[in-house]
N, C-alpha and C. Protein backbone atom coordinates (compact mmCIF):
# COMPACT_ATOMS: atom_id res chain seq x y z
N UNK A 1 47.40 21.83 -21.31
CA UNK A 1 48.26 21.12 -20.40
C UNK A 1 49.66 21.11 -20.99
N UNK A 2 50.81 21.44 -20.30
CA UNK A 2 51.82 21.32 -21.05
C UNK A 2 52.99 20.53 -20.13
N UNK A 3 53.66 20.27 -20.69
CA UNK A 3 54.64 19.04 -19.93
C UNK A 3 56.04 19.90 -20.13
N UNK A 4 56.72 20.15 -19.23
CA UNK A 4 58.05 20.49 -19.11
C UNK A 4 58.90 19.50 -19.30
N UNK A 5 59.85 19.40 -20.44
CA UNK A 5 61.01 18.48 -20.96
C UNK A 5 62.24 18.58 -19.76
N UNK A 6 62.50 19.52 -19.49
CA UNK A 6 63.67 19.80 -18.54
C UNK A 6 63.33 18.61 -17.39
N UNK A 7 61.59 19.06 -16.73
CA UNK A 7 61.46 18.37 -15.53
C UNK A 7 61.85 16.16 -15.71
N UNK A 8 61.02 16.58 -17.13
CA UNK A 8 61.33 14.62 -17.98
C UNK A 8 62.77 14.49 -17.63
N UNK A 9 63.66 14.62 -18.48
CA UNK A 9 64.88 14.64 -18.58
C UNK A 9 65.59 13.88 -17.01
N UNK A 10 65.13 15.10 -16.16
CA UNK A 10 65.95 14.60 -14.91
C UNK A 10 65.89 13.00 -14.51
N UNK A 11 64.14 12.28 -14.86
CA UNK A 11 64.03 11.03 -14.77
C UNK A 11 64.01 10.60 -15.91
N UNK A 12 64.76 10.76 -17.03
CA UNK A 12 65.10 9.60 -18.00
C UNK A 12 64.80 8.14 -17.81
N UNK A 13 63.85 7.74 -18.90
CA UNK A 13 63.64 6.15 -19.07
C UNK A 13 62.18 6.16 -17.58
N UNK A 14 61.82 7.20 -16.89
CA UNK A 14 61.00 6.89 -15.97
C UNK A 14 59.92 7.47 -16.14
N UNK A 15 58.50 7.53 -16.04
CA UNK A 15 57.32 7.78 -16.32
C UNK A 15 57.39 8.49 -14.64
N UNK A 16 56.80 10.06 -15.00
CA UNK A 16 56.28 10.80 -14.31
C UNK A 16 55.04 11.20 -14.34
N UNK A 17 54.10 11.17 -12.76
CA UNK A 17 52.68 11.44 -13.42
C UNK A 17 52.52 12.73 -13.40
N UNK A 18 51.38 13.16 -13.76
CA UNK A 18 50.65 14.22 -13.81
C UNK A 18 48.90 14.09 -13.78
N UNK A 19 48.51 15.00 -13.20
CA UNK A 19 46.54 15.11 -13.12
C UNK A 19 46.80 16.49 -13.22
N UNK A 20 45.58 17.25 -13.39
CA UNK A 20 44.87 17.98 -14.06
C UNK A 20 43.72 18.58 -14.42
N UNK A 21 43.15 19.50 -13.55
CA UNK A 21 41.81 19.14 -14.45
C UNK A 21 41.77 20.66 -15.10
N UNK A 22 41.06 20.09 -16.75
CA UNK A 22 41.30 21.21 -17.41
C UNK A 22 39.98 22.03 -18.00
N UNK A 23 39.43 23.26 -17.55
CA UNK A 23 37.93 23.57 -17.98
C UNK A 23 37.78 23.58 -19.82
N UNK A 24 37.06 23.20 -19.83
CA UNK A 24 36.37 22.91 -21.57
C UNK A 24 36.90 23.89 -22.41
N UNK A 25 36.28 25.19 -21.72
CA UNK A 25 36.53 26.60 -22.44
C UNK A 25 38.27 26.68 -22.60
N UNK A 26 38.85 26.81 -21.77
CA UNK A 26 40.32 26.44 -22.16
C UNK A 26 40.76 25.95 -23.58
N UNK A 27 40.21 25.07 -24.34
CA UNK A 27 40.19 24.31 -24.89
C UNK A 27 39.95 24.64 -25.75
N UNK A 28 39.35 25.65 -26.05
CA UNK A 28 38.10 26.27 -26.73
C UNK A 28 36.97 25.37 -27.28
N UNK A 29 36.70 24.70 -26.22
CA UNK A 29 35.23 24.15 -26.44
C UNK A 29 33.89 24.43 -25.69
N UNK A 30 32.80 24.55 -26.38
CA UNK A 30 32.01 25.51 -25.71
C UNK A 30 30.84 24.27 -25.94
N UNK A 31 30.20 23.50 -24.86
CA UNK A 31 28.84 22.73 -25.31
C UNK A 31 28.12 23.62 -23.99
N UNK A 32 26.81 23.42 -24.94
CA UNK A 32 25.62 24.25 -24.19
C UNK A 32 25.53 22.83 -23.28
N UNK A 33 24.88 24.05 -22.01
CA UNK A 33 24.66 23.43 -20.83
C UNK A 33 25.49 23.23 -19.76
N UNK A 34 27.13 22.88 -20.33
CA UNK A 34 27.84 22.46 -19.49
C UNK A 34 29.04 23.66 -19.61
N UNK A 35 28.31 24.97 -18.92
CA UNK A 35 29.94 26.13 -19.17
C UNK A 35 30.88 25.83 -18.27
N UNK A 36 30.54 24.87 -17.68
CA UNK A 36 31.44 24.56 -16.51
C UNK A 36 32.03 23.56 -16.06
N UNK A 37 32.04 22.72 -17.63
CA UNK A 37 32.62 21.58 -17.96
C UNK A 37 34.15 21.22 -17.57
N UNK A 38 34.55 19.80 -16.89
CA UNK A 38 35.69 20.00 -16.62
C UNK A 38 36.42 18.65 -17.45
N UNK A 39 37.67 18.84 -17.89
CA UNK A 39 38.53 17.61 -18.06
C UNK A 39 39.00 17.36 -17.43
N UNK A 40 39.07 15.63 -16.56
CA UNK A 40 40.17 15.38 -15.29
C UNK A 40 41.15 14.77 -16.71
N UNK A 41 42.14 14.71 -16.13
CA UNK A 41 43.28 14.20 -17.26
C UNK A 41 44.50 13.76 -16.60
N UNK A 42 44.88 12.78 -16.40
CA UNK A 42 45.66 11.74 -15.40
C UNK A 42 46.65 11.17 -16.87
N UNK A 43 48.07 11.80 -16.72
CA UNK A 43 49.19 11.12 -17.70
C UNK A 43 50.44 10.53 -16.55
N UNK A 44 51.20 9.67 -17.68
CA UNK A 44 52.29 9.55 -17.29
C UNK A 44 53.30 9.86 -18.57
N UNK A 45 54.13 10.48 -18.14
CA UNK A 45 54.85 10.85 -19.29
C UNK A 45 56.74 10.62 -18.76
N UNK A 46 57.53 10.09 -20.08
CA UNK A 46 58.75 9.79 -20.19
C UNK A 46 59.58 10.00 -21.28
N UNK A 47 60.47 10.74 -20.39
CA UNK A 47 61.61 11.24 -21.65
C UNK A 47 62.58 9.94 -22.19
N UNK A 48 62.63 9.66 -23.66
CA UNK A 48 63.33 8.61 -24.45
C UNK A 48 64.22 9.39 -25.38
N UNK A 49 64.95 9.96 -24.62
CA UNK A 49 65.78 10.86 -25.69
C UNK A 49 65.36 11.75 -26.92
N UNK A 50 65.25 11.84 -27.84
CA UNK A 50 64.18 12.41 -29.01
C UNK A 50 62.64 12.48 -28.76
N UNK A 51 62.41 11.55 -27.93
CA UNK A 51 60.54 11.11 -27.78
C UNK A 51 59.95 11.51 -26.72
N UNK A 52 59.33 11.64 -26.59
CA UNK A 52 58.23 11.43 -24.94
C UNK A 52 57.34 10.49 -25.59
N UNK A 53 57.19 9.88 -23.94
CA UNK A 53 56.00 8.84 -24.18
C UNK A 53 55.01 9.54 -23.39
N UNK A 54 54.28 9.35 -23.96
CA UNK A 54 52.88 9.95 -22.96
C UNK A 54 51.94 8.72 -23.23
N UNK A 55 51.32 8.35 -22.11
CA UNK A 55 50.34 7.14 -21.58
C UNK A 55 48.96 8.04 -20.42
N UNK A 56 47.90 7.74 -20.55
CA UNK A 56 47.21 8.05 -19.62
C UNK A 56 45.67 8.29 -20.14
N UNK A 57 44.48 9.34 -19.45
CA UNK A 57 43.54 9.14 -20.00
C UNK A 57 42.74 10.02 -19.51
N UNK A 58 41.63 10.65 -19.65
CA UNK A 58 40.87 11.62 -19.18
C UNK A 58 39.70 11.01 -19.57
N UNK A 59 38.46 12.05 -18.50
CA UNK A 59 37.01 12.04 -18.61
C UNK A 59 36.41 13.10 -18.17
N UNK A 60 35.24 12.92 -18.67
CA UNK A 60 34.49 14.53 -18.45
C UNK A 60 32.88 14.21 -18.76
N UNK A 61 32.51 14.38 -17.77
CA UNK A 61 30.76 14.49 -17.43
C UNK A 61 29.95 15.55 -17.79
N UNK A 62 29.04 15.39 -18.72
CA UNK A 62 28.38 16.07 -19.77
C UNK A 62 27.22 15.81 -19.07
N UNK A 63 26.38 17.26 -19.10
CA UNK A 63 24.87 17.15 -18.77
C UNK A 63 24.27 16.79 -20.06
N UNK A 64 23.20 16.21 -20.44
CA UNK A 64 22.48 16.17 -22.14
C UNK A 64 21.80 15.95 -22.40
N UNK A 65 20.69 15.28 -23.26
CA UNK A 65 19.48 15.38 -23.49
C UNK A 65 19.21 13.91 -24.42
N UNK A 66 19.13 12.42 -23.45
CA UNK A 66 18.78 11.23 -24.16
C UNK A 66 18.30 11.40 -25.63
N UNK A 67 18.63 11.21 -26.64
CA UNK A 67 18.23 10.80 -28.10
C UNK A 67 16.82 10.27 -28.10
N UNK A 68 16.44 9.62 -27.11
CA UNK A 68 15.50 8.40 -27.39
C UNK A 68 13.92 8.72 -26.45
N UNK A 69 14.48 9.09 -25.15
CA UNK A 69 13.55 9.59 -24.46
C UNK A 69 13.26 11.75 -23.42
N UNK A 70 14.40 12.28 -24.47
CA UNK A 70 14.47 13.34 -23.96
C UNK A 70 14.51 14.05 -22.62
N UNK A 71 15.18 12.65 -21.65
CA UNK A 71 15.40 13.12 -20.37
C UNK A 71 16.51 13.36 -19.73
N UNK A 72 16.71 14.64 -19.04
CA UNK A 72 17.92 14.98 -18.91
C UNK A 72 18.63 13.65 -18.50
N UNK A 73 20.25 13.61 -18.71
CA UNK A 73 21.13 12.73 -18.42
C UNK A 73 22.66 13.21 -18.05
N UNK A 74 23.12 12.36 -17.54
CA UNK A 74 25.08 12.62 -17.39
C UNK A 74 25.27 12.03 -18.28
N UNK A 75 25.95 12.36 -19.32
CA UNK A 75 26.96 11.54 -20.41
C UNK A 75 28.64 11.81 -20.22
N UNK A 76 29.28 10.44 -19.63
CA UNK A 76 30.48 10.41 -19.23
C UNK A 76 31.39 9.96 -20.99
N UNK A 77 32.04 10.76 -20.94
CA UNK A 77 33.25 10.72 -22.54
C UNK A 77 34.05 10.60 -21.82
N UNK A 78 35.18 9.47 -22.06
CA UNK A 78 36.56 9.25 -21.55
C UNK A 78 37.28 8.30 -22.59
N UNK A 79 38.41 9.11 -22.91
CA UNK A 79 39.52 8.13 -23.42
C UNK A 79 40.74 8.12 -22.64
N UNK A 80 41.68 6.60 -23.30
CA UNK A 80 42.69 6.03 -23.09
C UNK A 80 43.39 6.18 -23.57
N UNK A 81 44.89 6.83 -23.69
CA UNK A 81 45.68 7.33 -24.72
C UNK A 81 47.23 6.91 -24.53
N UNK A 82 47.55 6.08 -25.46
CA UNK A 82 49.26 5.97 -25.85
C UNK A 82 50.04 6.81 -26.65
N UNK A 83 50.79 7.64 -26.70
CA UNK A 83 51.33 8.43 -28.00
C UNK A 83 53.02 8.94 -27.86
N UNK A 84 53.88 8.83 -29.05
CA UNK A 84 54.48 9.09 -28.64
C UNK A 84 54.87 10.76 -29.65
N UNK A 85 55.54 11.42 -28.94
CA UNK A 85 56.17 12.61 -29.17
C UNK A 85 57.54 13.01 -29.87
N UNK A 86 57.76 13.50 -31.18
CA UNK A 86 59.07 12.97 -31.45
C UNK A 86 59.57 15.03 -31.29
N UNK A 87 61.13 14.97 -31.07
CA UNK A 87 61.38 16.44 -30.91
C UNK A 87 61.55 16.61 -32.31
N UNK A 88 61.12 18.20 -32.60
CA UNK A 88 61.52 18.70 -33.97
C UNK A 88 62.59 20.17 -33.67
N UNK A 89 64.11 19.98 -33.83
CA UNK A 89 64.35 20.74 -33.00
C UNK A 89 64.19 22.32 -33.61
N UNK A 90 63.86 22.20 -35.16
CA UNK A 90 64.17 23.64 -35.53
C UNK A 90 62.59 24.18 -35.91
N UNK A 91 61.80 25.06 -34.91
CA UNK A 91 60.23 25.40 -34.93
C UNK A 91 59.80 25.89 -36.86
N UNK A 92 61.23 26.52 -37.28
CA UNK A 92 60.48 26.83 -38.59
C UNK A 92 60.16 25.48 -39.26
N UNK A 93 60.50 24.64 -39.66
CA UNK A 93 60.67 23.25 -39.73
C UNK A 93 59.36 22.99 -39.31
N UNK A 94 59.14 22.55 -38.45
CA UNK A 94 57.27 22.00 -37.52
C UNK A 94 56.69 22.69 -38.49
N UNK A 95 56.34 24.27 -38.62
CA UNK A 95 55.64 25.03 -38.84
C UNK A 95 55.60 24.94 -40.53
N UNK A 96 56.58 25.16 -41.18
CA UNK A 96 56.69 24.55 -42.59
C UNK A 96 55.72 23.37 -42.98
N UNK A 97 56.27 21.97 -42.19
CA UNK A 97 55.67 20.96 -42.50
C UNK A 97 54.25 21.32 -41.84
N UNK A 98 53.50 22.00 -40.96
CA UNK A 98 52.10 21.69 -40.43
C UNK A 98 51.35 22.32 -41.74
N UNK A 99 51.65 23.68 -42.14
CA UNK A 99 51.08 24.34 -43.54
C UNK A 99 51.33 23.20 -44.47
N UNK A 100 52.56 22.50 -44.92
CA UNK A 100 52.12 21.48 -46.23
C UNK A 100 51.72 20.41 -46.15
N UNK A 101 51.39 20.21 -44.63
CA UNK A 101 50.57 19.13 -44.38
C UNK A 101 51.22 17.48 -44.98
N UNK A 102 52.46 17.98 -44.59
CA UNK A 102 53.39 16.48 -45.05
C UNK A 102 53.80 15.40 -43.78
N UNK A 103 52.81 15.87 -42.72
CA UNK A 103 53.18 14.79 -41.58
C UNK A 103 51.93 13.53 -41.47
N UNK A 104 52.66 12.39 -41.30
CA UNK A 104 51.31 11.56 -41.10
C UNK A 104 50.48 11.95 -40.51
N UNK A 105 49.39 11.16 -39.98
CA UNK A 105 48.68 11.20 -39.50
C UNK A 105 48.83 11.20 -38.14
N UNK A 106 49.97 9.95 -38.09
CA UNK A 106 50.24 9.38 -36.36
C UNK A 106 51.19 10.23 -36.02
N UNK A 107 51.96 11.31 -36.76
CA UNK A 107 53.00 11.80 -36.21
C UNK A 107 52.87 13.37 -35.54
N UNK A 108 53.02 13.11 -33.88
CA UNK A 108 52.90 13.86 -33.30
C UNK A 108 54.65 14.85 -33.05
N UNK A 109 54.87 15.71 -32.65
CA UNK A 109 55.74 16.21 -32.83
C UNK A 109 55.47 17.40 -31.90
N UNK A 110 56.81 17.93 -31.44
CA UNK A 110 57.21 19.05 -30.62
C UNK A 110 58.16 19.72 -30.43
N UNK A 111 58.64 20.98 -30.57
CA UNK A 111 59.97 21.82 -30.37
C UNK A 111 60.21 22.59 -29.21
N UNK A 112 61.39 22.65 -28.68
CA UNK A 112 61.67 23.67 -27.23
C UNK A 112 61.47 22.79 -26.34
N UNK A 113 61.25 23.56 -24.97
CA UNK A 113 61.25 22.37 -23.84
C UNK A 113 59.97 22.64 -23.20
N UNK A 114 59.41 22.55 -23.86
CA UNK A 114 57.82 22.69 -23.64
C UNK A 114 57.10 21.51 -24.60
N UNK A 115 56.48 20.39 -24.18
CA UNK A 115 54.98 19.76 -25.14
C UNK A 115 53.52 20.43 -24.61
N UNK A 116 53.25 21.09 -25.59
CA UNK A 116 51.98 21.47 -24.94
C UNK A 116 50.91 20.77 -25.52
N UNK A 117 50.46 19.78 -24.81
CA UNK A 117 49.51 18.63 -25.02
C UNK A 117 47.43 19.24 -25.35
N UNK A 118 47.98 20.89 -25.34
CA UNK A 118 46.30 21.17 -25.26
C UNK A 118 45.55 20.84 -26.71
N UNK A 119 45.76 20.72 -28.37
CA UNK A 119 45.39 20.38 -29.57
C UNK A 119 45.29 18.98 -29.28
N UNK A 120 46.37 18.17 -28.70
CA UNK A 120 45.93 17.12 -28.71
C UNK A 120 44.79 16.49 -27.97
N UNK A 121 44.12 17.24 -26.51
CA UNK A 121 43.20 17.09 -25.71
C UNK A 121 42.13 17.29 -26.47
N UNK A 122 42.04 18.43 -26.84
CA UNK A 122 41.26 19.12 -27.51
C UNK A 122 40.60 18.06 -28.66
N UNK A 123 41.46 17.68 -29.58
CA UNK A 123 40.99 16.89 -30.55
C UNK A 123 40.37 15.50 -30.29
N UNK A 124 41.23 15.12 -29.18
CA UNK A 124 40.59 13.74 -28.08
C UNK A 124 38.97 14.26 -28.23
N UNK A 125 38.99 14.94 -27.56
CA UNK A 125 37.99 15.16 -26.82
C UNK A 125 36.42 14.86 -28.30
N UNK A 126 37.16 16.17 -29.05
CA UNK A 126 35.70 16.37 -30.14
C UNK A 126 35.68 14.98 -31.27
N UNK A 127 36.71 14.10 -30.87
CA UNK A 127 36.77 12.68 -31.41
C UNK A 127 36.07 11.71 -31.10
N UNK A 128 35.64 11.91 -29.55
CA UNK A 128 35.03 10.94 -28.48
C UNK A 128 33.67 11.36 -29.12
N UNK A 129 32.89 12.36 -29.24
CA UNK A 129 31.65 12.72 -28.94
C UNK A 129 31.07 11.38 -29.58
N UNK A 130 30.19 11.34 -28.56
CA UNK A 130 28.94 10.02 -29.40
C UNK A 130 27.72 10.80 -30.27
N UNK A 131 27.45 9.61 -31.43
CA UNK A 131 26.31 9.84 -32.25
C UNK A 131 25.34 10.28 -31.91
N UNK A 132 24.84 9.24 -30.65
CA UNK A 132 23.54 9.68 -30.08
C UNK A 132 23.87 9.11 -28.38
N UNK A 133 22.90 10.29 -27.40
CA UNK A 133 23.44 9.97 -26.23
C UNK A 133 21.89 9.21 -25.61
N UNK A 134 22.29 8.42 -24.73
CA UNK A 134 21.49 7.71 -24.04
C UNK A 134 21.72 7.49 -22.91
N UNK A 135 20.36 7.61 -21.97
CA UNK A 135 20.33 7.79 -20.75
C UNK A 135 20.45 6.22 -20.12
N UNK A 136 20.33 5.16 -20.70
CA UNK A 136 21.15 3.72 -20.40
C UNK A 136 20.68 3.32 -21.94
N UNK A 137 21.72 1.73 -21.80
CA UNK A 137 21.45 1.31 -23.07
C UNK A 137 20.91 0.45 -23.64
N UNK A 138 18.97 0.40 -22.49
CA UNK A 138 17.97 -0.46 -23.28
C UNK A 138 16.86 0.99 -22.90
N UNK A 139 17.14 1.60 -23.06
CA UNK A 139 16.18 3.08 -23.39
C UNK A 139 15.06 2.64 -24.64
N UNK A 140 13.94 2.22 -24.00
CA UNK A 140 12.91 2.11 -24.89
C UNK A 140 12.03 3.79 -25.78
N UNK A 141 12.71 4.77 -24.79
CA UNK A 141 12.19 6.30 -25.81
C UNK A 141 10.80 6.30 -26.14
N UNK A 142 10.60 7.14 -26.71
CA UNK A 142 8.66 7.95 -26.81
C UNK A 142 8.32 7.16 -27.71
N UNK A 143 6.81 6.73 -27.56
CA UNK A 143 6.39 6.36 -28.50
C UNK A 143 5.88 7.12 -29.39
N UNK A 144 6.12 7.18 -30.89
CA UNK A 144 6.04 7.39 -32.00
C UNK A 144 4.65 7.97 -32.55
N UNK A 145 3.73 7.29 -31.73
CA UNK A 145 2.12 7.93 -31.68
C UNK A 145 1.95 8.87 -30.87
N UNK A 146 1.70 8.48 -29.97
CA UNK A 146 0.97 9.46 -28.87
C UNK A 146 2.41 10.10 -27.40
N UNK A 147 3.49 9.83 -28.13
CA UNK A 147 4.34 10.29 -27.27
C UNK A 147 4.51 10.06 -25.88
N UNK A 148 4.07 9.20 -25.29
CA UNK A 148 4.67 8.62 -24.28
C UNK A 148 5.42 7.63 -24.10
N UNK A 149 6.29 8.32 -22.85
CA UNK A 149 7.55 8.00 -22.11
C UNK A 149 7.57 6.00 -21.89
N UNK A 150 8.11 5.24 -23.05
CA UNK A 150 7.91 3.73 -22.44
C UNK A 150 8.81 3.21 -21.68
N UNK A 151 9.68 3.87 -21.47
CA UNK A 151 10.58 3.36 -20.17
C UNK A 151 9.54 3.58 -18.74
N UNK A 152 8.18 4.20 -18.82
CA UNK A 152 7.72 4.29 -17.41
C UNK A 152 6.51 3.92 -17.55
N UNK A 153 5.80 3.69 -18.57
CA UNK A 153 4.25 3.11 -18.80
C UNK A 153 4.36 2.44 -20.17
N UNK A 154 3.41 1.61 -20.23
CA UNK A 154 3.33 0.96 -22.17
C UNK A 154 2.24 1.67 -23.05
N UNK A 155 2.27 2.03 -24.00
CA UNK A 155 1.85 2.45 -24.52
C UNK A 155 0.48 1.59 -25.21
N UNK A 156 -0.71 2.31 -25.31
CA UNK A 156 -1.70 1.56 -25.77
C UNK A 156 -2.16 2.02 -27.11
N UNK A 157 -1.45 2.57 -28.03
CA UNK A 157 -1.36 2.51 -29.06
C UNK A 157 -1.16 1.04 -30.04
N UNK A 158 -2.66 1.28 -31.43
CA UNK A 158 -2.20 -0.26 -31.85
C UNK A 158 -1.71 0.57 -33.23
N UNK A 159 -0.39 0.69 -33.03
CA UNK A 159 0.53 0.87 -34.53
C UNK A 159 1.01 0.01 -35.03
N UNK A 160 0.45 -0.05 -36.54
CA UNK A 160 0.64 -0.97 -37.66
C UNK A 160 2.21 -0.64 -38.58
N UNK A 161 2.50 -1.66 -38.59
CA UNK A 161 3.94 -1.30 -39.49
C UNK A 161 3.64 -1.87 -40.31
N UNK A 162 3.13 -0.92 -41.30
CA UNK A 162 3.23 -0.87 -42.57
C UNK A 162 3.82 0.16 -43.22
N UNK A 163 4.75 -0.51 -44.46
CA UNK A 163 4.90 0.46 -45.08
C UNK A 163 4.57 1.46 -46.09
N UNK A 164 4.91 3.00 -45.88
CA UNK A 164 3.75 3.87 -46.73
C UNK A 164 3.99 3.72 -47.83
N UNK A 165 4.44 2.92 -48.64
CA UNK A 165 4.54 2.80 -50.06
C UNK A 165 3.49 1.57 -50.23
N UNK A 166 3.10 0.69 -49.16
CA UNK A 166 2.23 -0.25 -49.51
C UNK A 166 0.98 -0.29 -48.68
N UNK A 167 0.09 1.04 -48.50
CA UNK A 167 -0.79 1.42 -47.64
C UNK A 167 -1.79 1.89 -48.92
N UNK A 168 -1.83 1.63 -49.99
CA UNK A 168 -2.74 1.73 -51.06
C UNK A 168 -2.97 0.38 -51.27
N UNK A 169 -2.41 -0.45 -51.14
CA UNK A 169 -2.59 -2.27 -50.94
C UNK A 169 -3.55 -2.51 -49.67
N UNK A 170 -3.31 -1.85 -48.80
CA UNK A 170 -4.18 -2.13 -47.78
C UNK A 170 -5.29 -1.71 -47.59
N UNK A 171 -5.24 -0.43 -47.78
CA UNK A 171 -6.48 0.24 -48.11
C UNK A 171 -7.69 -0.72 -49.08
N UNK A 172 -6.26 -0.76 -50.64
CA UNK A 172 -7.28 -1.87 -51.62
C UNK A 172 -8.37 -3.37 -50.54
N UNK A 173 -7.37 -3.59 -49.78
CA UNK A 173 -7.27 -4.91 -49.19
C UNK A 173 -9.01 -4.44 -48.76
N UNK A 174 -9.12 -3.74 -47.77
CA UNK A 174 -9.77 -3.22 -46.72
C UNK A 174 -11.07 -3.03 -47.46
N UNK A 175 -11.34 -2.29 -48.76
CA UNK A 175 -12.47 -2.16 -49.30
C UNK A 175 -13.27 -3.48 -50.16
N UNK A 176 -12.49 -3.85 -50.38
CA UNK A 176 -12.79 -5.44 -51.45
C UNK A 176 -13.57 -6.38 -49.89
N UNK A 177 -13.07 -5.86 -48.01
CA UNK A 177 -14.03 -6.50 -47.47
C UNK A 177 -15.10 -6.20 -47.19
């Protein structure tokens, strides 16, 4: 996605929107299942003399595979994003500092009259991913014995929690009756 400075400029101090939707692969992100993954991406962006502000937020609906009960699911990833943009006007300069790696963390930066916002999507994006995905979030998942689904039947398994470091205690227990 890239934002034209020229077009900012004309509304100085005013937030212009923009939408978007941007395919995954673009991005170069590739998740199985979804080659046809899309980013909607809704900004507002404003020229502050040296800065852009960029405000706004995207989401993107993932097909996937519950953690808990292995049934297909939509997993919606969306962030909210404030940032601002400072100009760097001389590109060898950017490029210098990105190799010695002397820019903070928070400091985003851009040269010419172009921001091209796609590294930063990009990194949004593989930032969001969750640990584990779930198809809601009281997903009771397989049981542990005999593998059935307890979000749709209970399981009649009688599993003992014990632990296997103290199952020679029980055992002991068991023969002494």
């Amino acid at each position: 996605m890239k934002v034209f400075i020229t077009n900012l400029e004309k509304h100085a101090g005013k937030f212009v929107p923009y939408s978007v939707n941007i395919p995954l692969a673009s991005l170069g992100i590739q998740v199985p299942g979804n080659e046809e993954g899309i980013m909607h991406v809704n900004i507002q962006a404003s020229y502050l003399g040296d800065q852009v502000l960029i405000r706004g937020d995207w989401h993107v609906d993932l097909q996937d595979v519950c953690s808990r009960c292995l049934e297909q699911t939509v997993c919606r990833l969306e962030e909210q994003f404030t940032e601002e943009f400072a100009r760097l006007d001389d590109p060898v300069s950017v490029d210098l500092h990105e190799k010695e790696g002397s820019w903070e963390q928070n400091d985003f930066v851009y040269s010419g009259e172009v921001l091209d916002l796609t590294e930063y999507l990009r990194q949004s994006f593989l930032m969001s991913q969750p640990f584990k995905v779930l198809c809601r979030e009281d997903c009771r998942g397989l049981c542990p014995v005999c593998g059935v689904d307890q979000n749709y039947e209970e399981c009649r398994c009688q599993e003992e929690n014990i632990d296997p470091r103290l199952r020679v205690l029980e055992e002991y227990k068991n023969k002494k009756q």
